[in-house]
Protein backbone atom coordinates (compact mmCIF):
# COMPACT_ATOMS: atom_id res chain seq x y z
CA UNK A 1 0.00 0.00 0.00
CA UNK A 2 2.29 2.59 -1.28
CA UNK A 3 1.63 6.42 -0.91
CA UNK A 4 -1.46 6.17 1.21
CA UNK A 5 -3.84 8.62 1.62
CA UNK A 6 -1.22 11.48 0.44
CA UNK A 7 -2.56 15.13 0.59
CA UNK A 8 -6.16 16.21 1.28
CA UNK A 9 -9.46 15.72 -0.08
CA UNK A 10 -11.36 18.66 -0.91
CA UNK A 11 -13.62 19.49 2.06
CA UNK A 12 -16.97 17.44 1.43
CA UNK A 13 -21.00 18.52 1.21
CA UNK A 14 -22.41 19.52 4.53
CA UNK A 15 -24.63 16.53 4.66
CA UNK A 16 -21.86 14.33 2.94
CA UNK A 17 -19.68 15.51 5.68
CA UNK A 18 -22.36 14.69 9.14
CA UNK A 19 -23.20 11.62 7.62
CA UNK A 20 -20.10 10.05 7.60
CA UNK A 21 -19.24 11.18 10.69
CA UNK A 22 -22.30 8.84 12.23
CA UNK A 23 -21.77 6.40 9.80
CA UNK A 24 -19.48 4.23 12.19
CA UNK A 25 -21.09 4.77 15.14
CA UNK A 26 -24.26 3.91 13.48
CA UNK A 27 -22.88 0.72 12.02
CA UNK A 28 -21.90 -0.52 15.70
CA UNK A 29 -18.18 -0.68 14.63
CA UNK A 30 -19.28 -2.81 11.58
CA UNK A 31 -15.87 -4.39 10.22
CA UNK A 32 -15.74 -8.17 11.58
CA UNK A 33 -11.88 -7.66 12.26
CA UNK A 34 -11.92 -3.49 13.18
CA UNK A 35 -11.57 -3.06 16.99
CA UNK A 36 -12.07 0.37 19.05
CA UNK A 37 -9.52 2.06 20.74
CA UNK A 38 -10.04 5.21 23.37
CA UNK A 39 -8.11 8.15 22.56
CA UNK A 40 -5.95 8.97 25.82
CA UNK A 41 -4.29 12.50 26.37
CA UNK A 42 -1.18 12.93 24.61
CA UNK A 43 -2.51 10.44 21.82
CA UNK A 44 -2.17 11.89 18.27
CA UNK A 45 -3.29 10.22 14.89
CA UNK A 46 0.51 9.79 13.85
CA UNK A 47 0.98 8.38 17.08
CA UNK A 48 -1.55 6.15 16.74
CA UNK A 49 -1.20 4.64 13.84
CA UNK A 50 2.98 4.00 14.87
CA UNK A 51 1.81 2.62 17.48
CA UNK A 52 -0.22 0.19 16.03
CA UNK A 53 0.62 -0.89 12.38
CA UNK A 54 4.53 0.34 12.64
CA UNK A 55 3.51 2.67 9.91
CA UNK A 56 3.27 6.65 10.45
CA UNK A 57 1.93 7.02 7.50
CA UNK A 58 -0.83 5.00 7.88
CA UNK A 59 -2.36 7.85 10.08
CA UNK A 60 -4.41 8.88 6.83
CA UNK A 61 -6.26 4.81 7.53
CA UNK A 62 -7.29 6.03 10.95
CA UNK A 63 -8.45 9.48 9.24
CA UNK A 64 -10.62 7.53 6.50
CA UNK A 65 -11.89 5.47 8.16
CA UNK A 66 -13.27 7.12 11.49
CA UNK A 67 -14.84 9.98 8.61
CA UNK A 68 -11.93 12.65 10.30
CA UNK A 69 -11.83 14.52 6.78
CA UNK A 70 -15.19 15.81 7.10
CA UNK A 71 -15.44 19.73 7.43
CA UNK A 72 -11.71 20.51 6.59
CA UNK A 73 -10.17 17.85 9.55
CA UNK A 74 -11.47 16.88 12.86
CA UNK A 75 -9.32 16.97 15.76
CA UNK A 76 -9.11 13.79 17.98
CA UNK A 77 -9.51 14.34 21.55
CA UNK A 78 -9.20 12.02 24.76
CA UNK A 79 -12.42 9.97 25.06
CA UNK A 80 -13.21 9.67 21.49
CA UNK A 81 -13.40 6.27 20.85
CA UNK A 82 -11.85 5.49 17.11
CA UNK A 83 -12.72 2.92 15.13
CA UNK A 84 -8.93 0.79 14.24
CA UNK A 85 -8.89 -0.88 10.49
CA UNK A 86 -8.06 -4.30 11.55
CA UNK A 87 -7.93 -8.09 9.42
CA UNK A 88 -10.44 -10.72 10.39
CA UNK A 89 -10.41 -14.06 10.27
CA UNK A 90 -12.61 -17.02 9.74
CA UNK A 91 -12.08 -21.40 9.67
CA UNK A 92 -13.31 -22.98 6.64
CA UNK A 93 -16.40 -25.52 7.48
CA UNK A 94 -17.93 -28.62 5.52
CA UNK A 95 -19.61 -26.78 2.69
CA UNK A 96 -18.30 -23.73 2.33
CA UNK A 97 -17.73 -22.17 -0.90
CA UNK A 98 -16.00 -18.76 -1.90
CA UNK A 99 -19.62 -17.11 -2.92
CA UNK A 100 -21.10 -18.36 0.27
CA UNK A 101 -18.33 -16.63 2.35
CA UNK A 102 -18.66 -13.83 0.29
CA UNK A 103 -21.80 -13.00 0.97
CA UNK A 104 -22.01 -13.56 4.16
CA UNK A 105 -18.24 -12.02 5.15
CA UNK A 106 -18.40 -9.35 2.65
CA UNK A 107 -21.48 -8.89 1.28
CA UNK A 108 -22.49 -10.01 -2.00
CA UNK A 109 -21.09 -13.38 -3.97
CA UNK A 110 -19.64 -11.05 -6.74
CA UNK A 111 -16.82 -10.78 -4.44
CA UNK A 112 -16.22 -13.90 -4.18
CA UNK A 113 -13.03 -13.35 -6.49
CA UNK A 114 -11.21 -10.54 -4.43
CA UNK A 115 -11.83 -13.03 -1.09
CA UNK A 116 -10.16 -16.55 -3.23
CA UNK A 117 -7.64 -14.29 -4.72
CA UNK A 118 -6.67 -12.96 -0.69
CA UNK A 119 -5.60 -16.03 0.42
CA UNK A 120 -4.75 -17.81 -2.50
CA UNK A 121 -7.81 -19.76 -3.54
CA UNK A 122 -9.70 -19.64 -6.97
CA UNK A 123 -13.01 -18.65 -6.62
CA UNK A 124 -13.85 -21.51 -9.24
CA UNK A 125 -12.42 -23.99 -6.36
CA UNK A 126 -14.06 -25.06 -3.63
CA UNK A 127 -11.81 -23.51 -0.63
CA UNK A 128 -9.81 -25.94 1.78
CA UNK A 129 -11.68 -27.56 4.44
CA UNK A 130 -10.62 -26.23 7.93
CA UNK A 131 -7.88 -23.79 5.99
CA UNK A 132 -8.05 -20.53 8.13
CA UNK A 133 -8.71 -17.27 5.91
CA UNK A 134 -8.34 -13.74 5.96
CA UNK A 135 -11.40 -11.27 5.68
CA UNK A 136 -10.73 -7.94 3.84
CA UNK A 137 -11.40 -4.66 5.85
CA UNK A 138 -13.67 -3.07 3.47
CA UNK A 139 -12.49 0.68 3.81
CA UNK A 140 -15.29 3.24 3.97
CA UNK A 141 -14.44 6.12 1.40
CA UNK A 142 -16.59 8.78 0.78
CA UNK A 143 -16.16 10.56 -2.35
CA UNK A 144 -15.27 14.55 -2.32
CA UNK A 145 -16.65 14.68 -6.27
CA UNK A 146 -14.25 14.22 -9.27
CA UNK A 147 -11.89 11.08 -8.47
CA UNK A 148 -11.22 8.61 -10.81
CA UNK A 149 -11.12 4.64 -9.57
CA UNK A 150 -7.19 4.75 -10.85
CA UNK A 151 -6.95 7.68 -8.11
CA UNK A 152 -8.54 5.94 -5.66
CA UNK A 153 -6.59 2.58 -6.70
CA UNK A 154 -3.43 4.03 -6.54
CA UNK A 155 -4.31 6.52 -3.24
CA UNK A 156 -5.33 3.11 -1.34
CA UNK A 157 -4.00 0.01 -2.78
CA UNK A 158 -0.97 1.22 -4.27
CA UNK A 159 -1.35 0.50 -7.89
CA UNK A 160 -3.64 2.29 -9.97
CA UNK A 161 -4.43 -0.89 -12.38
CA UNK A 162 -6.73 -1.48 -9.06
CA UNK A 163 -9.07 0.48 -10.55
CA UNK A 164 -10.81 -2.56 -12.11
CA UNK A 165 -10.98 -4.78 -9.31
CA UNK A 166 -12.78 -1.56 -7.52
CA UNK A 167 -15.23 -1.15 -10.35
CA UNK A 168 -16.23 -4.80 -10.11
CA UNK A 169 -16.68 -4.95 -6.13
CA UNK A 170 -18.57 -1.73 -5.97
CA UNK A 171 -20.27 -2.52 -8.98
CA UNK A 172 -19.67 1.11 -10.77
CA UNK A 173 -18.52 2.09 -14.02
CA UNK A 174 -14.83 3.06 -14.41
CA UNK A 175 -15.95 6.88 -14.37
CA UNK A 176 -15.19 10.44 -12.01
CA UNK A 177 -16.78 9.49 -8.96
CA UNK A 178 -19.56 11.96 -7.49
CA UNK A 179 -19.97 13.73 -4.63
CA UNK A 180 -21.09 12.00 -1.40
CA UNK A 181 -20.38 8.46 -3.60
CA UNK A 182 -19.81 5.80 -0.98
CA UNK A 183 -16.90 3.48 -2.44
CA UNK A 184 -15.92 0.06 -0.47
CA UNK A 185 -11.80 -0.46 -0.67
CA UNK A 186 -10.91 -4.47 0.45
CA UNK A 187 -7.64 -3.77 2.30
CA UNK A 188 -5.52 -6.77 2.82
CA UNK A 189 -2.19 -5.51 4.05
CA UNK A 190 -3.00 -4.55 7.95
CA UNK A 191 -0.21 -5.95 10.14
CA UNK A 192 -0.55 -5.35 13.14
CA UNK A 193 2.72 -4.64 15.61
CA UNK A 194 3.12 -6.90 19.02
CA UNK A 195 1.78 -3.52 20.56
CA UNK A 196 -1.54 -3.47 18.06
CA UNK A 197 -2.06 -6.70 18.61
CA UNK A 198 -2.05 -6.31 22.03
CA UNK A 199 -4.41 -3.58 22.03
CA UNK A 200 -6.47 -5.55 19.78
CA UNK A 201 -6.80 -8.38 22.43
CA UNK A 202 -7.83 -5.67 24.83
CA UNK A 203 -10.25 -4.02 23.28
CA UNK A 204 -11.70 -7.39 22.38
CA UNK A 205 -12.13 -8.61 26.16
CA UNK A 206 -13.89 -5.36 26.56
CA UNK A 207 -16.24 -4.51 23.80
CA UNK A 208 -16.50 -7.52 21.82
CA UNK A 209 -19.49 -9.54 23.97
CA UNK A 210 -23.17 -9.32 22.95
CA UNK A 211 -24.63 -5.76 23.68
CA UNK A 212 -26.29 -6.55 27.28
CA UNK A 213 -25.61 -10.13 27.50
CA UNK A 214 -22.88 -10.13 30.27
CA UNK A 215 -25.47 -7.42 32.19
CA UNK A 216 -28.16 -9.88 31.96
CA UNK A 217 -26.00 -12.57 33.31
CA UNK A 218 -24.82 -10.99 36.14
CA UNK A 219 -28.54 -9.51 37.19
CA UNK A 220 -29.90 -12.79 36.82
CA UNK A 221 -26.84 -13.75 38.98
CA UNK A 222 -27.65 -10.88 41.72
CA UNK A 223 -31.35 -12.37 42.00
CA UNK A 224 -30.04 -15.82 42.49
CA UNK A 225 -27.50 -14.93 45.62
CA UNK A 226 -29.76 -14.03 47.82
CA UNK A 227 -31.35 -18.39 47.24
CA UNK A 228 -28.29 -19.37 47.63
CA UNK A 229 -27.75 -17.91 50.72
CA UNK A 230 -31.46 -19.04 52.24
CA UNK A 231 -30.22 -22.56 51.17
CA UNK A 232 -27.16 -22.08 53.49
CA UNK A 233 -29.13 -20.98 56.13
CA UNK A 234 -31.81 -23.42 56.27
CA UNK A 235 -29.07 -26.50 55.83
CA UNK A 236 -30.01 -27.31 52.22
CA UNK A 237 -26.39 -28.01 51.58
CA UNK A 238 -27.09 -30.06 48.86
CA UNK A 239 -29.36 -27.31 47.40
CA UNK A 240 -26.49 -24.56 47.61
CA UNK A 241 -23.76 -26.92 46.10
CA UNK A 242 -25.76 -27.19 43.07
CA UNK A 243 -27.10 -23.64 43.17
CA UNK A 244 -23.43 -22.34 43.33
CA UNK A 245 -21.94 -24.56 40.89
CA UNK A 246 -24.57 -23.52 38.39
CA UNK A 247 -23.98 -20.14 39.27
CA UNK A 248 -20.14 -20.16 38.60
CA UNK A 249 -20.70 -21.48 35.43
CA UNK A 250 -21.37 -18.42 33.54
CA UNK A 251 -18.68 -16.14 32.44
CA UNK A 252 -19.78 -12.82 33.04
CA UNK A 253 -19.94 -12.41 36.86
CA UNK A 254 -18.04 -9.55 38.86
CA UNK A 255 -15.71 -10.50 40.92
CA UNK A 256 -17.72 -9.42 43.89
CA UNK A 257 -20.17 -12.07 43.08
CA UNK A 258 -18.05 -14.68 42.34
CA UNK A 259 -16.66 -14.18 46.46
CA UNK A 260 -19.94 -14.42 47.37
CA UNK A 261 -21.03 -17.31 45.88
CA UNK A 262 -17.18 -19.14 46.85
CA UNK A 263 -18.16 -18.25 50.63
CA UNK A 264 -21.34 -19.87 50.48
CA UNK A 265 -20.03 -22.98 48.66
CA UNK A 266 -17.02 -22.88 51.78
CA UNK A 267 -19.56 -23.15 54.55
CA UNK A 268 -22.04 -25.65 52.67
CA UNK A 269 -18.96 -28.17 51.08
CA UNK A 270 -17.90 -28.24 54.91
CA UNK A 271 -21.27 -28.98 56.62
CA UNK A 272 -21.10 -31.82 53.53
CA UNK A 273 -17.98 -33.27 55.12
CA UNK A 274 -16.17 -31.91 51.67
CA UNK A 275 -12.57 -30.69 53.29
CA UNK A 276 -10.63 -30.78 50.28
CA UNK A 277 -14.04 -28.26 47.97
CA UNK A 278 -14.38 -26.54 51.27
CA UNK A 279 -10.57 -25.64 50.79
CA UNK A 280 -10.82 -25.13 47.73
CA UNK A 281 -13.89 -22.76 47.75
CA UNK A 282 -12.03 -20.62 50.48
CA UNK A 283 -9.18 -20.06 48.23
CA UNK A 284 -10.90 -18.85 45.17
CA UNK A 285 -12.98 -16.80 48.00
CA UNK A 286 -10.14 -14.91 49.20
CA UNK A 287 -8.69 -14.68 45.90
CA UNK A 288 -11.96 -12.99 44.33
CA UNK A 289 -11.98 -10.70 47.77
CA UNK A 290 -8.10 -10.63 48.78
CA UNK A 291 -9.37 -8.35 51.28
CA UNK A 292 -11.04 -11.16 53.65
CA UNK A 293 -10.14 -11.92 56.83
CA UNK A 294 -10.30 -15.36 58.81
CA UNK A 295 -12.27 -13.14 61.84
CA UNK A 296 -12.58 -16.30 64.31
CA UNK A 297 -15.89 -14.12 65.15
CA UNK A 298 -17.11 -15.08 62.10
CA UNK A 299 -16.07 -17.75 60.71
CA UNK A 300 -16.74 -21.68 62.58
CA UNK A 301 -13.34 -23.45 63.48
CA UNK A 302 -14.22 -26.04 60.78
CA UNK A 303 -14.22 -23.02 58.35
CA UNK A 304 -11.34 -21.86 59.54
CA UNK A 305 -9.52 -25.32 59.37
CA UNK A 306 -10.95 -25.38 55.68
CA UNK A 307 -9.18 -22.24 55.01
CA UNK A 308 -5.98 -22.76 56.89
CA UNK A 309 -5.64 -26.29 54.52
CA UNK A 310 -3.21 -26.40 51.85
């Protein structure tokens, strides 16, 4: 991707301009293999994209792509959360074909040859079976009015003999784009430096679970403590070992819950005659809550023994 994104595009249309803007937080950060990152003070674009890809010049990606161009330049500032061009990847299963990934990874089955061609396939061939493959970022450009597809081609990709596979996955005619055209550019060459990857992980274990899901999980897992607890109390040992297993199960509880349900499970394993799960339970207790103390005023000498096992 040689000389990318040199110079500046002519300031856009108003309405061009606003509506890319929204356009990726509308799309819920829509690129399969695109992660978020939170500007932090200091933090410039340049910096950014060093960071990240190794590559200061790839600080004009980051400006495409989070729609920065729009009323002469927008200025990043600590908070904004940036959208970072990023490869995904998906295992080939029993029956999949390059038209079928397409269309489902990219959008339409007419691109079908720019996904084969990515990782080395023929889109007349049936892809390998369990082969792993990489998934385009489709780059979001937004046309300022007058740009040719060799422009674009050789802006983006490098090579303005492009231009034809960019006519054939947007589906245009090789003509002067207009203003406000959308335009879709499959980038392939995205590497991402030990410190991007990193931040790639990150951002994953943070943003990437269902919208609500892990809330749901761990209110569902608030209204069950207070059962688990009554089975404690009222010696339904039995009933709180299965109650707290269940409960410890899921994923997506705090770590505040998780010490409350290992206390629980302490006190009921070791009214079950458990030592070594009563032992256990008091260790990932105090490991949840390293703040607990073995108060003798609260805890029964068989607790205590429980806890002071090794």
């Amino acid at each position: 991707m040689k000389r990318i994104f040199a110079g500046r595009r002519k300031s856009l249309r108003r309405w061009v301009a606003l509506l890319f803007v929204a356009f990726p937080l509308l799309t819920g950060m829509g690129n399969a293999g695109a992660f978020p990152l939170v500007v932090q003070a200091g933090d410039t674009l340049a910096g950014i994209a060093q960071r990240i890809y190794g590559r200061v010049d790839y600080e004009g990606l980051l400006v495409t792509a989070n729609g920065l161009e729009a009323h002469g330049g927008i200025a990043i500032t600590p908070g904004m959360r940036l959208e970072i061009p990023a490869l995904a990847y998906r295992r080939i299963a029993p029956g999949d074909t390059w038209p079928v990934l397409a269309t489902a990874l990219l959008g339409s089955p007419d691109r079908a040859p720019v996904l084969a061609f990515s990782n080395e396939g023929k889109p007349w061939l049936a892809p390998p079976e369990n082969a792993e493959i990489v998934i385009p970022y489709n780059l979001r450009f937004v046309a300022a009015g007058g740009e040719s597809l060799k422009e674009v081609a050789e802006r983006f990709l490098g090579d303005a003999r492009r231009a034809t596979l960019l006519s054939a996955y947007n589906r245009i005619e090789n003509v002067p784009l207009e203003a406000g055209q959308l335009l879709l550019i499959p980038l392939t060459q995205l590497p991402l430096t030990p410190v991007g990857q990193q931040a790639a992980h990150r951002a994953w274990e943070l943003w990437a679970a269902p919208g609500g899901e892990q809330r749901a999980q761990q209110a569902a897992a608030t209204g069950e403590l207070p059962l688990l607890l009554a089975d404690v109390r009222g010696g339904r040992y039995a009933d709180a070992v299965a109650r707290g297993v269940t409960l410890l199960s899921g994923s997506s509880l705090t770590g505040p819950q998780r010490a409350r349900i290992q206390r629980q499970l302490l006190e009921a394993y070791a009214a079950l005659g458990a030592e070594g799960r009563a032992a256990d339970a008091c260790r990932e207790w105090r490991r949840a809550a390293p703040r607990a103390r073995l108060d003798p005023r609260e805890l029964s000498p068989k607790l205590l023994a429980a806890c002071q096992k090794r």
